[in-house]
C-alpha atoms as a PDB file:
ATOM      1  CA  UNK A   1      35.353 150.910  36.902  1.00  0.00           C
ATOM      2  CA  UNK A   2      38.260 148.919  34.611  1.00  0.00           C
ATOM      3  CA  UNK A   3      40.011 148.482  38.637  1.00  0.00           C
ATOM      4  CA  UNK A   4      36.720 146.282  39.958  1.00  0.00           C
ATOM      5  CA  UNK A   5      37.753 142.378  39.810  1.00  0.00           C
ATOM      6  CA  UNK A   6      34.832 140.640  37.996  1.00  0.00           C
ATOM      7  CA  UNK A   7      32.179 138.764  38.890  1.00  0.00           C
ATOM      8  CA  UNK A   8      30.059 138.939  42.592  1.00  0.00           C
ATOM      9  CA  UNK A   9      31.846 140.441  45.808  1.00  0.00           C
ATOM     10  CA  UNK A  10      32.524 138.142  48.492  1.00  0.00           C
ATOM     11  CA  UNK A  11      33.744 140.198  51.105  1.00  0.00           C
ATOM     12  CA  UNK A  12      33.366 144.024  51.251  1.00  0.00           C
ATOM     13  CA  UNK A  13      34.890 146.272  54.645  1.00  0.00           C
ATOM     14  CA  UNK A  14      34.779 150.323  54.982  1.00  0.00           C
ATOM     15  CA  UNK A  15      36.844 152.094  57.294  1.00  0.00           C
ATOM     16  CA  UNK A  16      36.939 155.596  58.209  1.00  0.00           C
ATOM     17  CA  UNK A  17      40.007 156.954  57.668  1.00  0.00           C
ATOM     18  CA  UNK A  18      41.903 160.304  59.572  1.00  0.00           C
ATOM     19  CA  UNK A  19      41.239 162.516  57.136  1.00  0.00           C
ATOM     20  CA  UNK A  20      37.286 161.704  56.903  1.00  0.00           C
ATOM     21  CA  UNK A  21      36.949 159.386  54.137  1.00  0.00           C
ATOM     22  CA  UNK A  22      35.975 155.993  53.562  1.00  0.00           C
ATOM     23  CA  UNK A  23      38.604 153.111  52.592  1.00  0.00           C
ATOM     24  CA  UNK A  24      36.269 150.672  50.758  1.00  0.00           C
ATOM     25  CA  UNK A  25      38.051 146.876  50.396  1.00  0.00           C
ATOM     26  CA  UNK A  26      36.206 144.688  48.384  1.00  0.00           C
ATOM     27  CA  UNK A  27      36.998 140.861  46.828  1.00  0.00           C
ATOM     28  CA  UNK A  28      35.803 139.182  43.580  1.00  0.00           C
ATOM     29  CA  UNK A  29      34.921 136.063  42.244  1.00  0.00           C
ATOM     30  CA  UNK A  30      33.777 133.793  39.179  1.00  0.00           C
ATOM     31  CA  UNK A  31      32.804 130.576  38.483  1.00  0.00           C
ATOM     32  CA  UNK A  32      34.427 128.499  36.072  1.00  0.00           C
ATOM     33  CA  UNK A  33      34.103 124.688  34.483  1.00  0.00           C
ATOM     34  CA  UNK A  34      36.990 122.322  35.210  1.00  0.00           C
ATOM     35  CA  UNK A  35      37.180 119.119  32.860  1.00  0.00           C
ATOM     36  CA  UNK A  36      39.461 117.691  35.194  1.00  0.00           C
ATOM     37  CA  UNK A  37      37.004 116.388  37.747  1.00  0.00           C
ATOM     38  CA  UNK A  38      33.860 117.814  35.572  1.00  0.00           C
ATOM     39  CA  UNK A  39      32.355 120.522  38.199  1.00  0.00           C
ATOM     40  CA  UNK A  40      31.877 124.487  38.536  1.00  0.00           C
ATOM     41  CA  UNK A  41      34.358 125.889  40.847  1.00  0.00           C
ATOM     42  CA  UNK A  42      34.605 129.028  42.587  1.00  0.00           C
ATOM     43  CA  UNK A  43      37.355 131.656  41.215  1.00  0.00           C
ATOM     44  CA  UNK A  44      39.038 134.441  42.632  1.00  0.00           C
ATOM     45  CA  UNK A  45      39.035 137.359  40.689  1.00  0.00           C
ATOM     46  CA  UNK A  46      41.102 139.777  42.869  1.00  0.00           C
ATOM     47  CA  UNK A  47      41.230 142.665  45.374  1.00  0.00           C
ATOM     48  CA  UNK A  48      40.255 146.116  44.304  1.00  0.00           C
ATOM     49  CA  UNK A  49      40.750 148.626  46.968  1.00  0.00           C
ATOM     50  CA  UNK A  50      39.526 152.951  47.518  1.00  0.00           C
ATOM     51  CA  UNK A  51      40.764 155.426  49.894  1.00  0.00           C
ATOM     52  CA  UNK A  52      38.178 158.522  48.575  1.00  0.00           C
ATOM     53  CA  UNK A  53      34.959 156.668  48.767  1.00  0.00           C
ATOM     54  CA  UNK A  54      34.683 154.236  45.918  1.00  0.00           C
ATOM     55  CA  UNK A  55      35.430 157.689  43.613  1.00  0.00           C
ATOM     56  CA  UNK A  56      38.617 156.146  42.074  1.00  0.00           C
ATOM     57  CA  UNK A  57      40.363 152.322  42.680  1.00  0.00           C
ATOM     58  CA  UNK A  58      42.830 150.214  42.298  1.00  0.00           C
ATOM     59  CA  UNK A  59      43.066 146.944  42.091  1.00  0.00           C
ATOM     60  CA  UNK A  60      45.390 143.555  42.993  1.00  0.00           C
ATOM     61  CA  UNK A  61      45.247 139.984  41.460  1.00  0.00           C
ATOM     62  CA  UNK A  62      44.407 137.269  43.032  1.00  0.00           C
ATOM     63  CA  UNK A  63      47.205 136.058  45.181  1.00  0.00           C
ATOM     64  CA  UNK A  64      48.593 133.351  43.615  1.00  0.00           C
ATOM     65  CA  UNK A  65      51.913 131.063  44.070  1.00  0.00           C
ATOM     66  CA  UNK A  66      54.845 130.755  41.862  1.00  0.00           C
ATOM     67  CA  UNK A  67      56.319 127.440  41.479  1.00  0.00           C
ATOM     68  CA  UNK A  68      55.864 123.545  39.924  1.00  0.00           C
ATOM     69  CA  UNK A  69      51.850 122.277  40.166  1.00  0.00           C
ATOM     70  CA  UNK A  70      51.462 120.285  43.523  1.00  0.00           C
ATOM     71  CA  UNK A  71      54.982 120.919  44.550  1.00  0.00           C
ATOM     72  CA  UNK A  72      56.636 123.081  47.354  1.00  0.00           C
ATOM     73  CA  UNK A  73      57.916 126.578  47.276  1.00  0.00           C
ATOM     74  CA  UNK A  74      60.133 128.670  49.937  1.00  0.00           C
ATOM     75  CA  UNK A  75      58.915 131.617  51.057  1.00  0.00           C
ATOM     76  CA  UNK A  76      60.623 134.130  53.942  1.00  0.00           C
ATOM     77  CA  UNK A  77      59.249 135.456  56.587  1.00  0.00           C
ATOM     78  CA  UNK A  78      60.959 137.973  58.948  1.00  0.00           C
ATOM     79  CA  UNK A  79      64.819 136.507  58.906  1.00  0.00           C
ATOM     80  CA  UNK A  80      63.080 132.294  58.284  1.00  0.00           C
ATOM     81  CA  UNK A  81      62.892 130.422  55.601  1.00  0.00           C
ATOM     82  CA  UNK A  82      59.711 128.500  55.249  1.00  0.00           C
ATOM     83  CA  UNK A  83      58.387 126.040  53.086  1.00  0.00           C
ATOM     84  CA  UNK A  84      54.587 125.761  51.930  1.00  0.00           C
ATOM     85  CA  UNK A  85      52.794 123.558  49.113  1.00  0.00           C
ATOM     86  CA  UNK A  86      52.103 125.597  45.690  1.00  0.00           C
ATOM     87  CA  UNK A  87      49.077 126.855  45.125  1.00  0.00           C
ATOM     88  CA  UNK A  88      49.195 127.820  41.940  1.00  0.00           C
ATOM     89  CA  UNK A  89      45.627 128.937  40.488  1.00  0.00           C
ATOM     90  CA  UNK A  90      42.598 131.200  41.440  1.00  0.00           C
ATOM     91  CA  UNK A  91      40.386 128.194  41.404  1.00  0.00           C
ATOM     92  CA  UNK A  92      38.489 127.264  44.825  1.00  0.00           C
ATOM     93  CA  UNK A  93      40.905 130.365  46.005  1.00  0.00           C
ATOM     94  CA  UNK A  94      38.941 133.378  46.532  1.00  0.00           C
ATOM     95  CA  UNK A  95      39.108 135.915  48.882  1.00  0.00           C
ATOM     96  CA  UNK A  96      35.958 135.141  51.276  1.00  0.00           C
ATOM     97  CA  UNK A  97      37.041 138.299  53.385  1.00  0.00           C
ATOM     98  CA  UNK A  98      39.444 141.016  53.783  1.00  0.00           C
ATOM     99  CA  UNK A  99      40.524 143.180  56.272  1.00  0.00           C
ATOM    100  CA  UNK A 100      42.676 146.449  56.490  1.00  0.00           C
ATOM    101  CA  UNK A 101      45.090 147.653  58.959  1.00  0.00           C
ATOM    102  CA  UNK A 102      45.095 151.101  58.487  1.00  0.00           C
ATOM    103  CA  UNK A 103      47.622 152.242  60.428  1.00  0.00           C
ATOM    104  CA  UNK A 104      50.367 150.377  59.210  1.00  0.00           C
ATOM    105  CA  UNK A 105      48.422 149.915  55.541  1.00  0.00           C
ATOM    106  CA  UNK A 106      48.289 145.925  55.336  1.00  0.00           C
ATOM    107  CA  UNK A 107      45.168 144.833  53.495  1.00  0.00           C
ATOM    108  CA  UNK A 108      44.846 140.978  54.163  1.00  0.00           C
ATOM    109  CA  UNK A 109      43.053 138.189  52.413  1.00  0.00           C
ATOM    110  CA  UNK A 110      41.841 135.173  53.556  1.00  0.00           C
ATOM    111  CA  UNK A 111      41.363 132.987  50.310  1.00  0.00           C
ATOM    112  CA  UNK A 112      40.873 129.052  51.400  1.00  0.00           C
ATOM    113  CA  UNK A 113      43.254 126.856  49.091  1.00  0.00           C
ATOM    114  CA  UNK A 114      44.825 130.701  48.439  1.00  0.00           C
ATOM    115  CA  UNK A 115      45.728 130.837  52.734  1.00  0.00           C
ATOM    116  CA  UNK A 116      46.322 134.031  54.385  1.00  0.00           C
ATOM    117  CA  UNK A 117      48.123 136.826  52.493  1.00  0.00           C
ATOM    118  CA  UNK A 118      48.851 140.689  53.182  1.00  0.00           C
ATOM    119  CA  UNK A 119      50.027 143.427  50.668  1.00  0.00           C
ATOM    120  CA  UNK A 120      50.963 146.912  51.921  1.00  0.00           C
ATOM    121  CA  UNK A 121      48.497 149.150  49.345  1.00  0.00           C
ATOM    122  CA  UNK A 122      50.822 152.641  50.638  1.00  0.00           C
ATOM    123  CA  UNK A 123      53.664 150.454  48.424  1.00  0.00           C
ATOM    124  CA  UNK A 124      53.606 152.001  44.675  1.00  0.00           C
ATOM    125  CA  UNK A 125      54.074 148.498  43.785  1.00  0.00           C
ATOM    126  CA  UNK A 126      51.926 146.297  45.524  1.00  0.00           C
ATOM    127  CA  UNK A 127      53.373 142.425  46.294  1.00  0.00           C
ATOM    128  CA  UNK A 128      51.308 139.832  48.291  1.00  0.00           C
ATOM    129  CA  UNK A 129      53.181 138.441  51.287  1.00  0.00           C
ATOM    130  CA  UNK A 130      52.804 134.701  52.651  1.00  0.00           C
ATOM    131  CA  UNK A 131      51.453 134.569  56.025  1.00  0.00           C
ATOM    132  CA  UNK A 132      52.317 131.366  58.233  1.00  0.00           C
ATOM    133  CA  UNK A 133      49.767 130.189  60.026  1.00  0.00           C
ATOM    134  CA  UNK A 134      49.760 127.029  63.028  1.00  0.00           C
ATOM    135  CA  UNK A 135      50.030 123.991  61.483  1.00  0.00           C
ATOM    136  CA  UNK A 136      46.988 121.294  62.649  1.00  0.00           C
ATOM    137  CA  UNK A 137      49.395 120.088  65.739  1.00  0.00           C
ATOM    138  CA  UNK A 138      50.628 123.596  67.329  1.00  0.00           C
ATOM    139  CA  UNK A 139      48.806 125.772  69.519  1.00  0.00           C
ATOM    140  CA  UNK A 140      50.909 128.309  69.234  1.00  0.00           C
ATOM    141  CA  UNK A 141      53.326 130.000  66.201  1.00  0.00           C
ATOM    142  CA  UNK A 142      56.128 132.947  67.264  1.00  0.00           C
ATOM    143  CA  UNK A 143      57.648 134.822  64.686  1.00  0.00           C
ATOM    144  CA  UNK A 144      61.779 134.113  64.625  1.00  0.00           C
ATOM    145  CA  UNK A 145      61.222 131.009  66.337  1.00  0.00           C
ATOM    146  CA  UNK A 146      59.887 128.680  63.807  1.00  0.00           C
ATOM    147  CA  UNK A 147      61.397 125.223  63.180  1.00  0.00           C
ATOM    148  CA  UNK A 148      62.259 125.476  59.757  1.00  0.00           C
ATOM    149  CA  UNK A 149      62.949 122.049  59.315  1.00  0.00           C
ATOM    150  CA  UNK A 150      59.442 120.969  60.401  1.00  0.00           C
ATOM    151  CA  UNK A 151      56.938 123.610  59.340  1.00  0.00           C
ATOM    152  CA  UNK A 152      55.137 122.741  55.982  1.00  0.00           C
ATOM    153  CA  UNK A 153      52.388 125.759  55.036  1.00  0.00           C
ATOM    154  CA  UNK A 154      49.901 123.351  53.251  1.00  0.00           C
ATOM    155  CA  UNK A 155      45.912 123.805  52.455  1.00  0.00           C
ATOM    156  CA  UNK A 156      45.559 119.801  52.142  1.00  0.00           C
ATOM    157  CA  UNK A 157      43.736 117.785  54.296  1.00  0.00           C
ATOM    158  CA  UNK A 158      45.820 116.387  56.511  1.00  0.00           C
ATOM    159  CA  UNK A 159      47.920 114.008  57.718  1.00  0.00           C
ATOM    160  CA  UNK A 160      49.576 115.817  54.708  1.00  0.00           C
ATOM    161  CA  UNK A 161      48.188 119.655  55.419  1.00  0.00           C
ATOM    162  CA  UNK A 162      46.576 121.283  58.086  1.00  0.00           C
ATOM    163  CA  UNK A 163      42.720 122.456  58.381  1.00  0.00           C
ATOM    164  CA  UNK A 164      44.285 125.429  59.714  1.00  0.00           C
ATOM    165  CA  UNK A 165      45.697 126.336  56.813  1.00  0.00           C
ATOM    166  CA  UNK A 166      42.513 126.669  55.219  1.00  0.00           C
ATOM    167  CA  UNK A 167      41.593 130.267  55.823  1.00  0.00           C
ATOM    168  CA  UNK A 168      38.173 131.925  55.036  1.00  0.00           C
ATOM    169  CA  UNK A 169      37.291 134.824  57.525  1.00  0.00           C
ATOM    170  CA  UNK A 170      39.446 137.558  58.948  1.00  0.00           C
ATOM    171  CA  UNK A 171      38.685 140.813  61.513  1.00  0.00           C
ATOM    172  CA  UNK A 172      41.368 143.483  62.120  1.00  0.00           C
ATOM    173  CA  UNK A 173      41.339 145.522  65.431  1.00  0.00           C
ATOM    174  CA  UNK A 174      44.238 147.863  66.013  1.00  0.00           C
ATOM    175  CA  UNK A 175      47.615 145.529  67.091  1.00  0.00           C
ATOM    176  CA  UNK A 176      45.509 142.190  66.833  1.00  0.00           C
ATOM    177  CA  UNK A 177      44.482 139.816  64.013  1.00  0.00           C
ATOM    178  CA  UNK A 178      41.312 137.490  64.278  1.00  0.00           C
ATOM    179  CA  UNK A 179      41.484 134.489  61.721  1.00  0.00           C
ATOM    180  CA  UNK A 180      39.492 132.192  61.065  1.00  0.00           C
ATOM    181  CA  UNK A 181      39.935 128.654  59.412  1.00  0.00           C
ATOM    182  CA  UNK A 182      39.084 124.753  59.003  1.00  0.00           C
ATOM    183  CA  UNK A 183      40.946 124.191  62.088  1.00  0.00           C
ATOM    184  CA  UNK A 184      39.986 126.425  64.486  1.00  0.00           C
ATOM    185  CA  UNK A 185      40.586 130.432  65.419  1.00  0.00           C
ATOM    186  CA  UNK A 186      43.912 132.053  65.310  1.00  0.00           C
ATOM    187  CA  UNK A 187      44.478 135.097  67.411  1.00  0.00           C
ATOM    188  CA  UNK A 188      47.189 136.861  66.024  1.00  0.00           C
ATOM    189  CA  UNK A 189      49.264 140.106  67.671  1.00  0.00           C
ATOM    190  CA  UNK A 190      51.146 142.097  65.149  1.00  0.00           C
ATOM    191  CA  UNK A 191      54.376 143.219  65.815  1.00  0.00           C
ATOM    192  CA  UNK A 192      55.871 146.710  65.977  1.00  0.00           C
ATOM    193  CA  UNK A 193      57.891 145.337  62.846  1.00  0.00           C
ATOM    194  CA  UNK A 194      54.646 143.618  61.313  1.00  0.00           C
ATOM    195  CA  UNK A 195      55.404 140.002  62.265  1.00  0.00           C
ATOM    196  CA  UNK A 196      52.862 138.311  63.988  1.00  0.00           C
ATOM    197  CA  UNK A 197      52.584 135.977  67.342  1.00  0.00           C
ATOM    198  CA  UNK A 198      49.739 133.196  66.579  1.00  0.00           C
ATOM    199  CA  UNK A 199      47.855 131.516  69.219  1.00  0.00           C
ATOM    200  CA  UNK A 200      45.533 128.762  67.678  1.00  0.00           C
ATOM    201  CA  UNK A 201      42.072 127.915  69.559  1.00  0.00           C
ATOM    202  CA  UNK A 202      40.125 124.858  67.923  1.00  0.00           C
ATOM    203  CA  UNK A 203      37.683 122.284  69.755  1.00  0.00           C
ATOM    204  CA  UNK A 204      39.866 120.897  72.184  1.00  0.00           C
ATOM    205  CA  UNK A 205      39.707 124.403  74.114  1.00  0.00           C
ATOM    206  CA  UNK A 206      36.390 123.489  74.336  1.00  0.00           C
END
């Protein structure tokens, strides 16, 4: 099917849905040369999703970030402006799972250098949506009461990023997110207005 990303399929869910079919979610991915350091990295290669068991798809591009090469974008989120480092190509960010909400019709990625995104697939026009995660030194991030002045979104190791930002496995289960990262797990509780409560558990809780 022309609506399957290329390439192998890193992550792959099925839910059944209220009206007795399958929604299938699946990711893609590539490998491509880079002359800049002289190695094969992984690609992403986007999100193809079906809600009548794999008989028809569609399909989403790789999230990626508009904005100058190693520099710093804005991005809202629920009434806050936030700032987060560009990420700006599909290499070494692929989708390494997915996960659908099917009640409120969120599928979200979880793509590495990509970080965790969310597009609502019920839209006819489908836009990813920057999620904030904790940065490396909170334990805890509530939506509408994020310091805007000090929160930096950033995939690099730190002391200029976070590990947490680094995002590679996500599970869905009604109201609550599960995500995992390079720093730890995030439990996440979703709104009634789809913003999300994070509570961050990494080594030091043992």
């Amino acid at each position: 099917d022309s609506n399957l990303p290329g390439g192998g399929i890193p992550a792959l869910k099925t839910y059944k849905l209220d009206d007795g079919n399958i929604m299938i979610v699946l990711s893609g991915a590539t490998s491509t040369y880079e002359s800049a350091d002289d190695n094969c990295h992984s690609r992403g290669s986007g999100i193809s999703w079906s809600l009548n068991n794999g008989l028809s798809w569609k399909y989403i591009d790789q999230p990626v970030d508009i904005g100058t090469p190693g520099g710093d974008m804005q991005f809202e989120w629920y009434g806050q402006e936030l700032r987060k480092k560009v990420w700006h190509t599909t290499v070494d960010n692929v989708s390494y799972d997915v996960a659908a909400d099917t009640n409120r019709h969120f599928i979200y990625s979880t793509s590495w250098g990509g970080g965790l995104k969310r597009f609502n697939y019920s839209d006819e026009n489908q836009k990813w949506e920057v999620i904030p995660l904790p940065m490396d030194n909170q334990d805890s991030l509530i939506c509408g009461d994020i310091n805007e002045n000090e929160y930096y979104f950033s995939p690099i190791d730190p002391p200029s990023g976070s590990f947490n930002h680094k995002p590679f496995s996500v599970y869905a289960d009604k109201d609550t997110l599960w995500v995992g990262t390079a720093g730890g797990v995030n439990k996440g509780i979703v709104q009634e207005n789809g913003c999300i409560n994070w509570q961050n558990y990494n080594t030091d809780d043992g």
